[in-house]
C-alpha atoms as a PDB file:
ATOM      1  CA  UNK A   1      -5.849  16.567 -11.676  1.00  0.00           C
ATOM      2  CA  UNK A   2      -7.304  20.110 -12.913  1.00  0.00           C
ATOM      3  CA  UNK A   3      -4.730  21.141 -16.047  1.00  0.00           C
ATOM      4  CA  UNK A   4      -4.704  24.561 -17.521  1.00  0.00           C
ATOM      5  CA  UNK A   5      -2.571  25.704 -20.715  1.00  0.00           C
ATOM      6  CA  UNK A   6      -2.189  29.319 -21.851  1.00  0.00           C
ATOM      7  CA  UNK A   7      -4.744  29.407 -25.197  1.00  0.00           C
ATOM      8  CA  UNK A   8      -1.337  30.456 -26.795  1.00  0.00           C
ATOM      9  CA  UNK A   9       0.340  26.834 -26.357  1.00  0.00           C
ATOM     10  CA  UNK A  10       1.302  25.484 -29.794  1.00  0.00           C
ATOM     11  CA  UNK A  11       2.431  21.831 -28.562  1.00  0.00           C
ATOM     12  CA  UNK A  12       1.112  20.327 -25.434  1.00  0.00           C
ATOM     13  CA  UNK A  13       3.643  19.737 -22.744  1.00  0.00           C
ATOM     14  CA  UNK A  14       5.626  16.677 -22.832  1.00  0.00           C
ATOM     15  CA  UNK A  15       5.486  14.672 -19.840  1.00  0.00           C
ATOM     16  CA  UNK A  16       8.010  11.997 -19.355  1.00  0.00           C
ATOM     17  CA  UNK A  17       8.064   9.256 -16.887  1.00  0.00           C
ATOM     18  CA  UNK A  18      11.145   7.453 -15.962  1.00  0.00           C
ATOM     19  CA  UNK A  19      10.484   3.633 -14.427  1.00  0.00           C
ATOM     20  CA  UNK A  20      13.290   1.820 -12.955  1.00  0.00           C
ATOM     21  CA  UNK A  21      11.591  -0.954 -14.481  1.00  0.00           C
ATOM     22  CA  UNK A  22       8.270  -2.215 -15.949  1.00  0.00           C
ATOM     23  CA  UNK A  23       8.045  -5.899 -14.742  1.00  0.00           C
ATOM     24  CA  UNK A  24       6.851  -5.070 -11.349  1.00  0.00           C
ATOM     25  CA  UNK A  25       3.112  -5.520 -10.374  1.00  0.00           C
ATOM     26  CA  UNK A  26       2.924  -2.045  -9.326  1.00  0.00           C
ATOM     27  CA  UNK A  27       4.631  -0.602 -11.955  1.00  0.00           C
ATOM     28  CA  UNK A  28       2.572  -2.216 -14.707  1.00  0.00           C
ATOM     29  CA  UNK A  29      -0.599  -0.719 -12.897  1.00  0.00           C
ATOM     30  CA  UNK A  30       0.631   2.855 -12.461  1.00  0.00           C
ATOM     31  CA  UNK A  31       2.030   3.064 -16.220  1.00  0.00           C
ATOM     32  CA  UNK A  32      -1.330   1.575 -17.366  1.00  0.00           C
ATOM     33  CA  UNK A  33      -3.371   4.569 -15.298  1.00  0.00           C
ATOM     34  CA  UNK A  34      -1.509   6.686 -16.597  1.00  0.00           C
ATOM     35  CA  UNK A  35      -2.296   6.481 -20.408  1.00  0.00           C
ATOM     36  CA  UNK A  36      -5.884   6.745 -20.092  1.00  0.00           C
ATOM     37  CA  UNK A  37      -6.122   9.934 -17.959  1.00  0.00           C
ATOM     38  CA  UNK A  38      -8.044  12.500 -19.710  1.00  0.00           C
ATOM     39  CA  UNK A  39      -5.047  14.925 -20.307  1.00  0.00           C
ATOM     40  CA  UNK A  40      -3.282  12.382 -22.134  1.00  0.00           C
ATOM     41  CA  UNK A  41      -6.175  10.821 -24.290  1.00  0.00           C
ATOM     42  CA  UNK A  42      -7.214  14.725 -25.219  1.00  0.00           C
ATOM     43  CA  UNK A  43      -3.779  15.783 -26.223  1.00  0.00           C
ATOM     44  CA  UNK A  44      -3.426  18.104 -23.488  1.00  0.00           C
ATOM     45  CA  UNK A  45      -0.339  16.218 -22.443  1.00  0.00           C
ATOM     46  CA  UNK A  46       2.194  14.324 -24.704  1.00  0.00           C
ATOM     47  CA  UNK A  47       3.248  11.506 -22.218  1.00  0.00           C
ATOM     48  CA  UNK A  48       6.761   9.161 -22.648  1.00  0.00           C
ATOM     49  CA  UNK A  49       6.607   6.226 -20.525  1.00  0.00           C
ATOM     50  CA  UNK A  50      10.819   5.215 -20.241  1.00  0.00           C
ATOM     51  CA  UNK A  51      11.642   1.638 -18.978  1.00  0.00           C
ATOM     52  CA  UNK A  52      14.804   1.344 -17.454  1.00  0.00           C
ATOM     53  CA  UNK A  53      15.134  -2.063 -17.516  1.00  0.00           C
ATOM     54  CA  UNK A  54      16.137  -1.951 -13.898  1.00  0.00           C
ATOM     55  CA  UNK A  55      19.735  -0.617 -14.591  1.00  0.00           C
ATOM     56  CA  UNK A  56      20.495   2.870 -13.001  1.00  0.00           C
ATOM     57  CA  UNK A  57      23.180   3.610 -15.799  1.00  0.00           C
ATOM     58  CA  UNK A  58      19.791   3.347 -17.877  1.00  0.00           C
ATOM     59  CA  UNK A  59      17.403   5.369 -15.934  1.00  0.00           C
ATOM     60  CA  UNK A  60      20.120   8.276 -15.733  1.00  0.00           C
ATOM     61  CA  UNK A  61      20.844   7.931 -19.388  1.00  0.00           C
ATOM     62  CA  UNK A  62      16.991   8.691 -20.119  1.00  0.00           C
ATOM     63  CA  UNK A  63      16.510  10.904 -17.519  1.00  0.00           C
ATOM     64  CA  UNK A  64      19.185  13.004 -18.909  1.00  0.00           C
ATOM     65  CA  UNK A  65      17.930  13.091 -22.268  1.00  0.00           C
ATOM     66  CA  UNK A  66      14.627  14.479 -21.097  1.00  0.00           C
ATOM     67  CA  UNK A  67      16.752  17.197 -20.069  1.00  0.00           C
ATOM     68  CA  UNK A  68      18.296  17.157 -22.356  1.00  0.00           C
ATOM     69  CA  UNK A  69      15.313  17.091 -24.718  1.00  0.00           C
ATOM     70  CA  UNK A  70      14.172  20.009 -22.954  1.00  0.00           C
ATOM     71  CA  UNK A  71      10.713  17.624 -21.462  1.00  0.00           C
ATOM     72  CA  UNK A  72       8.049  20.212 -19.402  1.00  0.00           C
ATOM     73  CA  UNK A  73       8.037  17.467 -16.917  1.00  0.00           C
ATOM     74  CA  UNK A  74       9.725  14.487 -15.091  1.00  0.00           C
ATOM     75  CA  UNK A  75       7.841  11.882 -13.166  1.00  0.00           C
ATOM     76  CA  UNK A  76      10.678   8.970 -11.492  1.00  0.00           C
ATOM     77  CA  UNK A  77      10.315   5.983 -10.453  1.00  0.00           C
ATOM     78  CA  UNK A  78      13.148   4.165  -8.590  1.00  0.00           C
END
């Protein structure tokens, strides 16, 4: 993943990811690739991993507060 910021960024963009949940198999994998990646690990990219908890109610609530939050980017997981 090639990522390119204007020389004029002050803060990196925030990147949050909503999970459903974090118990599953696959989930555990995917959130643990993602910390690691070279954006994130540089501080090109300020990533939020969310658990849900595997409630809906929950995984609205924090998707709406990355909104709400004003977040440069939403990755979700159902």
């Amino acid at each position: 993943m090639a990522l390119s910021l204007p020389s004029h960024a002050a803060e990196p963009p925030r990147v949050g990811a909503a999970l459903y949940g974090l118990q599953a198999e696959f989930v555990q994998l995917w959130s643990a690739a993602l910390r690691p990646h070279p954006a994130v690990t540089s501080g090109a990219v300020e990533l939020t991993i969310f658990d849900g908890a595997y409630s809906e109610q929950t995984q609205s609530d924090q998707i709406a507060e990355m909104i709400r939050a004003r977040y440069d980017a939403i990755i979700f997981v159902h």
